[in-house]
C-alpha atoms as a PDB file:
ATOM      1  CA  UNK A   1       0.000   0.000   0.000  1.00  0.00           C
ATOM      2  CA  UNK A   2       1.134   3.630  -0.856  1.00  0.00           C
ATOM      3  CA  UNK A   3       0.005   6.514   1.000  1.00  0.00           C
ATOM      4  CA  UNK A   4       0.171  10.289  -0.051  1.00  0.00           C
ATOM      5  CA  UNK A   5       0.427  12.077   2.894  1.00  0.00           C
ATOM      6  CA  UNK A   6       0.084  15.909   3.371  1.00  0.00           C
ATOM      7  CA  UNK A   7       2.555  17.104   5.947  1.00  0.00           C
ATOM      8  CA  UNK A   8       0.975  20.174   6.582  1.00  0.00           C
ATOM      9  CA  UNK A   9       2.193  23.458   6.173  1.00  0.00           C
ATOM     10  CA  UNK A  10       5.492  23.469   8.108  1.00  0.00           C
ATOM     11  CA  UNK A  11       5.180  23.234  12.052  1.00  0.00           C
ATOM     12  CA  UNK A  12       5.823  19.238  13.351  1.00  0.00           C
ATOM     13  CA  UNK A  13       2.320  19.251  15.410  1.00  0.00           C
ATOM     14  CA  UNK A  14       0.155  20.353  12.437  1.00  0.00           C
ATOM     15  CA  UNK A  15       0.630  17.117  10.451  1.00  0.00           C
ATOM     16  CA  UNK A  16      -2.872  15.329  11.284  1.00  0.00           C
ATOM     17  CA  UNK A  17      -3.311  12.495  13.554  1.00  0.00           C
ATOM     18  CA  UNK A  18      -3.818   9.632  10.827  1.00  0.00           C
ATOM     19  CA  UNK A  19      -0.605  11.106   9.066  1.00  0.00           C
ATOM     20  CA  UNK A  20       1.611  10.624  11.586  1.00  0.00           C
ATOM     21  CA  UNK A  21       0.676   7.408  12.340  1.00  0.00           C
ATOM     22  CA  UNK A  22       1.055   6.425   8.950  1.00  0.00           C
ATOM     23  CA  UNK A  23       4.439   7.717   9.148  1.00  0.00           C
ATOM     24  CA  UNK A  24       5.057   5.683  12.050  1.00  0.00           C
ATOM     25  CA  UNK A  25       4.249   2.420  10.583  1.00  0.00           C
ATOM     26  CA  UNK A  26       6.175   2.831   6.859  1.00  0.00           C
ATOM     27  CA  UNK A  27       8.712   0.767   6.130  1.00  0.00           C
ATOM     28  CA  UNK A  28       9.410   3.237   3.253  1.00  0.00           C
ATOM     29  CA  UNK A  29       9.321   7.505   3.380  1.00  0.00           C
ATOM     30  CA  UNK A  30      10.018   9.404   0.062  1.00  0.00           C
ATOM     31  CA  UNK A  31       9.517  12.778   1.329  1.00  0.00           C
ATOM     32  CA  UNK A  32       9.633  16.426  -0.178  1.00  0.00           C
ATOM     33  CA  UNK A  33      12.410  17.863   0.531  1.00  0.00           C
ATOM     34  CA  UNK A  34      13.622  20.718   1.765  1.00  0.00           C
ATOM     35  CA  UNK A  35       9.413  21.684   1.549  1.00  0.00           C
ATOM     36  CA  UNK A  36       8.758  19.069   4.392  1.00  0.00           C
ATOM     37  CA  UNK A  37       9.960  20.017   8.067  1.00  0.00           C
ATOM     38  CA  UNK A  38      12.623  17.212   8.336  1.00  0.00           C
ATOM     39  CA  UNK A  39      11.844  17.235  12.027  1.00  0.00           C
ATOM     40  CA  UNK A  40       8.517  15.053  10.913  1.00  0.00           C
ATOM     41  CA  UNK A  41      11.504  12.119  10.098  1.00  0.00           C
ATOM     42  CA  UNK A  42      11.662  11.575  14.019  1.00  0.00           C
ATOM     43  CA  UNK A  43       8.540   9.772  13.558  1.00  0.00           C
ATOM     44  CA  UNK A  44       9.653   7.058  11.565  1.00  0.00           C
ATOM     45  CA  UNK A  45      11.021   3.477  12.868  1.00  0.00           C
ATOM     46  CA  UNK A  46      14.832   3.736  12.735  1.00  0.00           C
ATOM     47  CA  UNK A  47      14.678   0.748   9.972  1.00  0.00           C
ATOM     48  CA  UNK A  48      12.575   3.153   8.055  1.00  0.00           C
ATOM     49  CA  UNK A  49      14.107   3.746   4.446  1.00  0.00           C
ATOM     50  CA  UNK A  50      13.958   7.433   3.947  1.00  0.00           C
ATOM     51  CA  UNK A  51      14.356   9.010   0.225  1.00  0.00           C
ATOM     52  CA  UNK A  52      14.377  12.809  -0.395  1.00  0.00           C
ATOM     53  CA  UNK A  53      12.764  13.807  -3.859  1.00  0.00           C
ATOM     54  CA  UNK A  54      14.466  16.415  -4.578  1.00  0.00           C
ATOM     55  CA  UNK A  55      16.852  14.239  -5.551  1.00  0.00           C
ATOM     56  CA  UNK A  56      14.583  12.282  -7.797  1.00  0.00           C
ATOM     57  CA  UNK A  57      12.897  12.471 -10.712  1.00  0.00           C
ATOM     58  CA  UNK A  58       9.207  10.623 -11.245  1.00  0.00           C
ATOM     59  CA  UNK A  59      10.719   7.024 -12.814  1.00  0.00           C
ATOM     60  CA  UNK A  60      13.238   7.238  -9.838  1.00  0.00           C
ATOM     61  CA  UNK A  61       9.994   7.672  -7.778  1.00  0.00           C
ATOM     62  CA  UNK A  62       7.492   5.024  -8.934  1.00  0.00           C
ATOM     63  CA  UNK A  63      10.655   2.747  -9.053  1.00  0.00           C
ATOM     64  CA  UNK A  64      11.315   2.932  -5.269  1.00  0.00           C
ATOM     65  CA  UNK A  65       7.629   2.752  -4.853  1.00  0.00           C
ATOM     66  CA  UNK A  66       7.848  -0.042  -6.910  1.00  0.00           C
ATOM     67  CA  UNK A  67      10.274  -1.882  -5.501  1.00  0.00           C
ATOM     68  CA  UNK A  68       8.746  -1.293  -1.653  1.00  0.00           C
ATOM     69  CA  UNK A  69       5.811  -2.838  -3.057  1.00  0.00           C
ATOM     70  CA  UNK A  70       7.683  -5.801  -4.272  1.00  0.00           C
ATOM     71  CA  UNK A  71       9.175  -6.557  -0.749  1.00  0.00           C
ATOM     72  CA  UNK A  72       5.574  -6.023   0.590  1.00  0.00           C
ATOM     73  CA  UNK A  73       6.289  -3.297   2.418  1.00  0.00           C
ATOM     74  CA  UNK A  74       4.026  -0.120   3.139  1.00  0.00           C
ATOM     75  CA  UNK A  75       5.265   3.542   1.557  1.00  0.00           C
ATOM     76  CA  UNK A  76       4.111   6.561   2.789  1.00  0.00           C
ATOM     77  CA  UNK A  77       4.846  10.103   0.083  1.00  0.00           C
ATOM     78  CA  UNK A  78       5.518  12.275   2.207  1.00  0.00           C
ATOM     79  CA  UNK A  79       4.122  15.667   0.501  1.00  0.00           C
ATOM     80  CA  UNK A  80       4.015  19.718   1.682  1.00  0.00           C
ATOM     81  CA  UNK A  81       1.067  21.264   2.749  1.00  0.00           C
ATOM     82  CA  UNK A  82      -2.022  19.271   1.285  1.00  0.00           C
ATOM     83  CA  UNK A  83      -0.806  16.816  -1.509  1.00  0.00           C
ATOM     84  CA  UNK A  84      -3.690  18.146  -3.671  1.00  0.00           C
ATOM     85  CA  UNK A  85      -2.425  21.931  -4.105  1.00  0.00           C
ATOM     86  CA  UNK A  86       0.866  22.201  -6.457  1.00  0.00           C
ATOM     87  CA  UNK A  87       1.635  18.604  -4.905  1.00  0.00           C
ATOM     88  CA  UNK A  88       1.778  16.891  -8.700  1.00  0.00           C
ATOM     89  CA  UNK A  89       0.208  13.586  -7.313  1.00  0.00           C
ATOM     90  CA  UNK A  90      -1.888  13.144 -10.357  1.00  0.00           C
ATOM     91  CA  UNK A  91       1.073  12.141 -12.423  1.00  0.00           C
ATOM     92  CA  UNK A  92       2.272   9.664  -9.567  1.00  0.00           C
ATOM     93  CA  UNK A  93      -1.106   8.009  -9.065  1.00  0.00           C
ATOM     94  CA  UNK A  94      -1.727   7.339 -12.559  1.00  0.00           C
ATOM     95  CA  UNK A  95       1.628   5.482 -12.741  1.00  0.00           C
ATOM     96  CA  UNK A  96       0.504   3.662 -10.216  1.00  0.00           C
ATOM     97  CA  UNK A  97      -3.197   3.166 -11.266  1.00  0.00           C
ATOM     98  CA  UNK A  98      -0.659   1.672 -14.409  1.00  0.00           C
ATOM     99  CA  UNK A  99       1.246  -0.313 -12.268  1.00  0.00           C
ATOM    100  CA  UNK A 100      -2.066  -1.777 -10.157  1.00  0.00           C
ATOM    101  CA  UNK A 101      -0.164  -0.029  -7.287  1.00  0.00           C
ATOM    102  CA  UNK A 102      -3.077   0.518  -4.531  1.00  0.00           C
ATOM    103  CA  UNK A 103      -2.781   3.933  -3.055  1.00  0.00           C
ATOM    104  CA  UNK A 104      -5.138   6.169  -0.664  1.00  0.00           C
ATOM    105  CA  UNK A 105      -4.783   9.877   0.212  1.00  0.00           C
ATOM    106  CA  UNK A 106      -4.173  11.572   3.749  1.00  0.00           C
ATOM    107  CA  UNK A 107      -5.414  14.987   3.283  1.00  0.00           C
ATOM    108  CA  UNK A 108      -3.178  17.694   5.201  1.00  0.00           C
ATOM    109  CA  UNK A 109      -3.263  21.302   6.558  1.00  0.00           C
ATOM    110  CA  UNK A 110      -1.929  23.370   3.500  1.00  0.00           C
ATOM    111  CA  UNK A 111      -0.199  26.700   4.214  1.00  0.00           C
ATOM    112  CA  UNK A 112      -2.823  28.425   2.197  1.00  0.00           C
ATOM    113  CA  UNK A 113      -4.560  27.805   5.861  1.00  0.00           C
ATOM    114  CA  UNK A 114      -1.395  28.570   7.586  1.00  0.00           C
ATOM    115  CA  UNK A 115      -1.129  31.933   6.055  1.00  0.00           C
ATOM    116  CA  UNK A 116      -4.168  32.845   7.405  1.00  0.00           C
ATOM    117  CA  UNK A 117      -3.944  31.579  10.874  1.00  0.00           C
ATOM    118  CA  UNK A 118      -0.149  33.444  10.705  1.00  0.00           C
ATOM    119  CA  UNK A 119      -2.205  36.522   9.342  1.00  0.00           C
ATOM    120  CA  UNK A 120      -4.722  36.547  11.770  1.00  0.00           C
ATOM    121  CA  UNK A 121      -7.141  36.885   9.396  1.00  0.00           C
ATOM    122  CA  UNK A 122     -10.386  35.258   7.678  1.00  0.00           C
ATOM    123  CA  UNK A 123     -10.502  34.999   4.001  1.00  0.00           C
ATOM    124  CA  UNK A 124     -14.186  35.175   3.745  1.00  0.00           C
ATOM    125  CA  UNK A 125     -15.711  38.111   5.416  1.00  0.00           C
ATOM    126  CA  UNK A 126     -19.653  38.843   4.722  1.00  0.00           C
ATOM    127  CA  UNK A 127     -19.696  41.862   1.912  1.00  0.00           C
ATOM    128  CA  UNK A 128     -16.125  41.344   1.453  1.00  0.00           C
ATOM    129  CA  UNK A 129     -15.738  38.806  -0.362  1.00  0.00           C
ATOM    130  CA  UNK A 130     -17.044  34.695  -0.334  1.00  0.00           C
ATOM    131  CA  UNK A 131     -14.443  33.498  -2.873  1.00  0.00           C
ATOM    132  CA  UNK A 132     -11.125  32.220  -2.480  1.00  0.00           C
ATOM    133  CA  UNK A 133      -8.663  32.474  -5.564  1.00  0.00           C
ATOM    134  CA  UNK A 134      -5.886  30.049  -5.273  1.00  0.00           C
ATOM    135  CA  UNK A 135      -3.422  30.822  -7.978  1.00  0.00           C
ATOM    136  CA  UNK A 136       0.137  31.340  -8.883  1.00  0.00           C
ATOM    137  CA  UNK A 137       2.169  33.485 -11.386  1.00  0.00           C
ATOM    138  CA  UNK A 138       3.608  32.205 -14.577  1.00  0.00           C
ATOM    139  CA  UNK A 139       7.172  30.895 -14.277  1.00  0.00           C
ATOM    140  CA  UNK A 140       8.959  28.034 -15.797  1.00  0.00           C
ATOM    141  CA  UNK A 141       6.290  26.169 -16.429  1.00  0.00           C
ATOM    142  CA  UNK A 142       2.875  28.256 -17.755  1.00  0.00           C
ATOM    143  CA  UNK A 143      -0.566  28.517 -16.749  1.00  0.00           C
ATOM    144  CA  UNK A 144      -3.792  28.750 -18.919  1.00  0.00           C
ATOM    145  CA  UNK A 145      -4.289  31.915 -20.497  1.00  0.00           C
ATOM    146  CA  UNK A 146      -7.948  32.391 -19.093  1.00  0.00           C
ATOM    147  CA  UNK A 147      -6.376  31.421 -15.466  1.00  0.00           C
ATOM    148  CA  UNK A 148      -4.108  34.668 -15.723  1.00  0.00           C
ATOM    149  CA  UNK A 149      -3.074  37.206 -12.857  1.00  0.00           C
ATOM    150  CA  UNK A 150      -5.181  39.905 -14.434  1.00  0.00           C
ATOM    151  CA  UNK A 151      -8.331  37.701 -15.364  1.00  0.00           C
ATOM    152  CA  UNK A 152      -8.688  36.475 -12.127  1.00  0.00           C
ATOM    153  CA  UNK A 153      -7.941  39.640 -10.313  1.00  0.00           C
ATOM    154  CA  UNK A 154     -11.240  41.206 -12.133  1.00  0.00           C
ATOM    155  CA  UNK A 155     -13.072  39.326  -9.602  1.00  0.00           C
ATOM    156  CA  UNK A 156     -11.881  40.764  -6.507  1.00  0.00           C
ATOM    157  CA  UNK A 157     -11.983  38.502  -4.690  1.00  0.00           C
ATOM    158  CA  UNK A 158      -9.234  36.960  -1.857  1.00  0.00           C
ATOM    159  CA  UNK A 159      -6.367  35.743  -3.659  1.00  0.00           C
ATOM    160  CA  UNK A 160      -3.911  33.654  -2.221  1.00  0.00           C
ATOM    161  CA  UNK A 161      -0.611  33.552  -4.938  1.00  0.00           C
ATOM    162  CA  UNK A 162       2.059  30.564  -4.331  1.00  0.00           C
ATOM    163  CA  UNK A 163       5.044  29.973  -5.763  1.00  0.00           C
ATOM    164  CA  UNK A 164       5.639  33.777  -7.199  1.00  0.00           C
ATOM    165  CA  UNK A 165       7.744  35.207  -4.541  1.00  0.00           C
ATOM    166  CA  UNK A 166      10.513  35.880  -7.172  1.00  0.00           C
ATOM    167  CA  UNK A 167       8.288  37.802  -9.332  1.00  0.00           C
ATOM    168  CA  UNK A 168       6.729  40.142  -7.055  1.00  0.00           C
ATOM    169  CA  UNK A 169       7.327  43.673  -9.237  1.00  0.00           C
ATOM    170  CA  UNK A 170       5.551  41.888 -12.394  1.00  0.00           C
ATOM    171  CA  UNK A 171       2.789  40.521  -9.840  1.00  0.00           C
ATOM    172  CA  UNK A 172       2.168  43.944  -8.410  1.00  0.00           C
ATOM    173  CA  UNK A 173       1.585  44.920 -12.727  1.00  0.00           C
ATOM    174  CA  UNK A 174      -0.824  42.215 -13.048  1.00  0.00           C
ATOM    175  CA  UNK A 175      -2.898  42.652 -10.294  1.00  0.00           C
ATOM    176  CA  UNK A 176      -3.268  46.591 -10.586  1.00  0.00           C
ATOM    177  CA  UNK A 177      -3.779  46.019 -14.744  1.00  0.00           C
ATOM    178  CA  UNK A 178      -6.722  43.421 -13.696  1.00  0.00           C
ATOM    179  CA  UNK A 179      -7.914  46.041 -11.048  1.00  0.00           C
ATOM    180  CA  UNK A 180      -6.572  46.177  -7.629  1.00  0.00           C
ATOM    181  CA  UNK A 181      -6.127  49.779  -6.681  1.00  0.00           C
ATOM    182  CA  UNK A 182      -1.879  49.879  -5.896  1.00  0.00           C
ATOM    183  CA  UNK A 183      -3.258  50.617  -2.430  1.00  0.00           C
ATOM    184  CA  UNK A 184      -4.871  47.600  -2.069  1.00  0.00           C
ATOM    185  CA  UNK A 185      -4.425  45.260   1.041  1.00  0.00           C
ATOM    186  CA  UNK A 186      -1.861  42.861   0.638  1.00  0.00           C
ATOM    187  CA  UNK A 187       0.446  40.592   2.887  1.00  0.00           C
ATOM    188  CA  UNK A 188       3.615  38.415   2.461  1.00  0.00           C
ATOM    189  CA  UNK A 189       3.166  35.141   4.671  1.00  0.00           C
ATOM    190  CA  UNK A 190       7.536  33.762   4.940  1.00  0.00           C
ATOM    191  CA  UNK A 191       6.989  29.872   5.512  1.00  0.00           C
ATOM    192  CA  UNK A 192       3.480  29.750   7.752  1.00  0.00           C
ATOM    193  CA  UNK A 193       3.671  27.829  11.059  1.00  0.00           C
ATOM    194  CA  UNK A 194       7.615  27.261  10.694  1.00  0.00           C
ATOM    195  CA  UNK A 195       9.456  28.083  13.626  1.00  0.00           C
ATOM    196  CA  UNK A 196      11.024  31.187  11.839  1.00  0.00           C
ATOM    197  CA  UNK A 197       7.883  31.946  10.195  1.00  0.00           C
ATOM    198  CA  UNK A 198       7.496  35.970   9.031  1.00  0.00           C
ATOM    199  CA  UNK A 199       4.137  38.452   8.127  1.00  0.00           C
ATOM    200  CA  UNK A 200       4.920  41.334   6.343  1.00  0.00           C
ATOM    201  CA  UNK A 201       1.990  43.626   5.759  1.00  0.00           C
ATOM    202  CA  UNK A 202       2.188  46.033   2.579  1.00  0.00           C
ATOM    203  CA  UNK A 203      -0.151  46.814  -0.596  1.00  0.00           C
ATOM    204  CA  UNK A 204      -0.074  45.666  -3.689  1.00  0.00           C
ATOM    205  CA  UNK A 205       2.457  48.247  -5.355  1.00  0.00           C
ATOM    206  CA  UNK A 206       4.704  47.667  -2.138  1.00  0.00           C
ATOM    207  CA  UNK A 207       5.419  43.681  -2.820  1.00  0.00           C
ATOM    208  CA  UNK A 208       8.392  43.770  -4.394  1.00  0.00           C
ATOM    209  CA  UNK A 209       9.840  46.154  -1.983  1.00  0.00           C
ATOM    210  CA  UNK A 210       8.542  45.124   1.434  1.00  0.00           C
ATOM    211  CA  UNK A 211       9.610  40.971   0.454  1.00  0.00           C
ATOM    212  CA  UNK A 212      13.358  43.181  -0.260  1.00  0.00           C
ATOM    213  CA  UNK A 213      13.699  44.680   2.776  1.00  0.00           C
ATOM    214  CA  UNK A 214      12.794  41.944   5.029  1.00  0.00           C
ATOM    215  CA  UNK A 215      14.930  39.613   2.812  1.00  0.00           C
ATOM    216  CA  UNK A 216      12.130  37.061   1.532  1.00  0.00           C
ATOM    217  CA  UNK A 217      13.014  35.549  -1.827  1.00  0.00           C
ATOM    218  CA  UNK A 218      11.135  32.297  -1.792  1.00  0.00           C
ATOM    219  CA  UNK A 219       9.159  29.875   0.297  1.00  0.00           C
ATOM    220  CA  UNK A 220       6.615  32.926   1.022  1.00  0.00           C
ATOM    221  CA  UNK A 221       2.629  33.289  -0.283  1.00  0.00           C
ATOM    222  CA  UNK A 222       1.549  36.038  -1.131  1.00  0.00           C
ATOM    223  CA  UNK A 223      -2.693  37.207  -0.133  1.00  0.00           C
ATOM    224  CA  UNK A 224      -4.323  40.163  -1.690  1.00  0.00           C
ATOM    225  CA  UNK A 225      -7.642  41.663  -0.953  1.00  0.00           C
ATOM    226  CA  UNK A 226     -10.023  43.783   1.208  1.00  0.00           C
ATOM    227  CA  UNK A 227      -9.985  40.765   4.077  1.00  0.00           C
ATOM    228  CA  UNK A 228      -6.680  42.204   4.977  1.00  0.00           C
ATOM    229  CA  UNK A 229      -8.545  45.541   5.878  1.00  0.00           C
ATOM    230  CA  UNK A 230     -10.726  46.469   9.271  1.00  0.00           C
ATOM    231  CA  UNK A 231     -14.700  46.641   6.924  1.00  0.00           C
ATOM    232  CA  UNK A 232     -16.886  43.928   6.578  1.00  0.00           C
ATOM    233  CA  UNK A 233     -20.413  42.849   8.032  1.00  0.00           C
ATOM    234  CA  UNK A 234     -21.352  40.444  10.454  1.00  0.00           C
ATOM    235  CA  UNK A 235     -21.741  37.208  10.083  1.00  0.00           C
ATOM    236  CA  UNK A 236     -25.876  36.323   9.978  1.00  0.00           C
ATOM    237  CA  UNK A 237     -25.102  33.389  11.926  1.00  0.00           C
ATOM    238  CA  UNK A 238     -24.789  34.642  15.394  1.00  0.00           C
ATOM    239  CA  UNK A 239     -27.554  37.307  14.723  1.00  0.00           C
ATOM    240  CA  UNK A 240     -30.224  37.448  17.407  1.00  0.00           C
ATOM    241  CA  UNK A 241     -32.803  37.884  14.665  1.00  0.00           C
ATOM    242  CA  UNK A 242     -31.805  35.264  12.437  1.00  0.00           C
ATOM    243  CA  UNK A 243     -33.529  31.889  12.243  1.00  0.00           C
ATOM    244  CA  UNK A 244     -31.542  29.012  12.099  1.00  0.00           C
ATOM    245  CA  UNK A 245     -32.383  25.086  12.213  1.00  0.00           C
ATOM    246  CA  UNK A 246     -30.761  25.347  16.093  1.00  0.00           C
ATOM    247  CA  UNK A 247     -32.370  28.733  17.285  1.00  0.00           C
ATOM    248  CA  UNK A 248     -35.565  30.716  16.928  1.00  0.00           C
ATOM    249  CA  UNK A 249     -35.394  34.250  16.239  1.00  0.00           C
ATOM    250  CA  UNK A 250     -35.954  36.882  18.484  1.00  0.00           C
ATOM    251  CA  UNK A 251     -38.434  39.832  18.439  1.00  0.00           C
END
């Protein structure tokens, strides 16, 4: 059996319960990285056989997995965050789907949810906006057209940007040309829930310059919108005069 396994988004305690136990009983770990907090190794068995992709590429992967499998022994993939966001599992399951590998996924705490909890902050605030926008700038490898910076901007919405720290004076273009005002909201999250996690608040046309000055090249998201400001409604929820299955209204 192979299991994908979100680490969470950096700190040791915020890998879930069922993950760590998982990683307790492998006989095999291929793990992330410098992306997973190596500290999360401690809970292997010392005969554990521990492989860092970086190091690999996909056939070197599969093959391990492959081989693991063989023996009869369990693998756990040891992925960042939540193995379904930027995690490129789909390419590894299929192989294995090829290879009638059984596999099963262990959902984790991405840092998309880290970022806000290291924020402070609530992404969805009532007459703010109800939409989340989880996106990332075009690098190395492209993105669709119709899933550009400016399109999605349009929306206003809350837009949480990974893997773009490097670009931040282009972003800053791209978000005002799709229509963020420059003096828009925006915050730079340096690896969420890590023990030398950092929050710099800025706006949009200060990115480049605020990640500068407190030294933030990579490993960083970046949020943008009005949820980062002090307006919104409350929630109808908790109002007195709203009905709910649970409560009656009151006069």
């Amino acid at each position: 059996m192979v299991n994908f396994v979100g680490a969470g988004c950096g700190a040791v305690d915020l890998i879930t319960v069922r993950g760590k136990k998982l990683l307790e009983e492998a006989d095999v770990v291929i793990y992330a990285g410098s992306l997973v907090n190596p500290e999360l190794l401690n809970y292997t068995r010392a005969d554990c056989q521990v492989h860092n992709s970086a190091n690999m590429t996909l056939d070197e992967v599969i093959e391990t997995i492959r081989n693991a499998e063989k023996s009869g022994k369990n693998t756990v993939r040891l992925h960042t965050g939540d193995p379904s966001v930027y995690g490129a599992i789909r390419e590894q399951m299929d192989r294995l789907s090829a290879l009638g590998i059984e596999f099963e996924i262990c959902p984790g705490v991405s840092s998309f949810c880290g970022a806000a909890a290291a924020l402070k902050a609530e992404y969805t605030l009532p007459n703010v906006s109800q939409s989340v926008i989880i996106t990332r700038m075009a690098g190395r490898t492209d993105v669709p057209p119709k899933e550009s910076i400016e399109k999605f901007a349009e929306h206003g919405a809350t837009m949480v940007i990974f893997l773009s720290t490097g670009m931040l004076e282009e972003l800053s273009e791209r978000l005002v040309k799709g229509g963020y005002s420059p003096n828009s909201p925006a915050a730079i999250v340096y690896k969420a829930s890590w023990y030398d996690e950092k929050v710099v608040r800025c706006t949009v046309a200060e990115l480049a310059k605020a990640a500068e000055k407190n030294g933030i090249k990579k490993t960083a998201l970046i949020t943008v919108g009005d949820f980062l400001g002090d307006n919104y409604s409350l929630s109808k929820l908790y109002d007195p005069k709203f009905e709910t299955e649970f409560r009656k209204a009151s006069e």
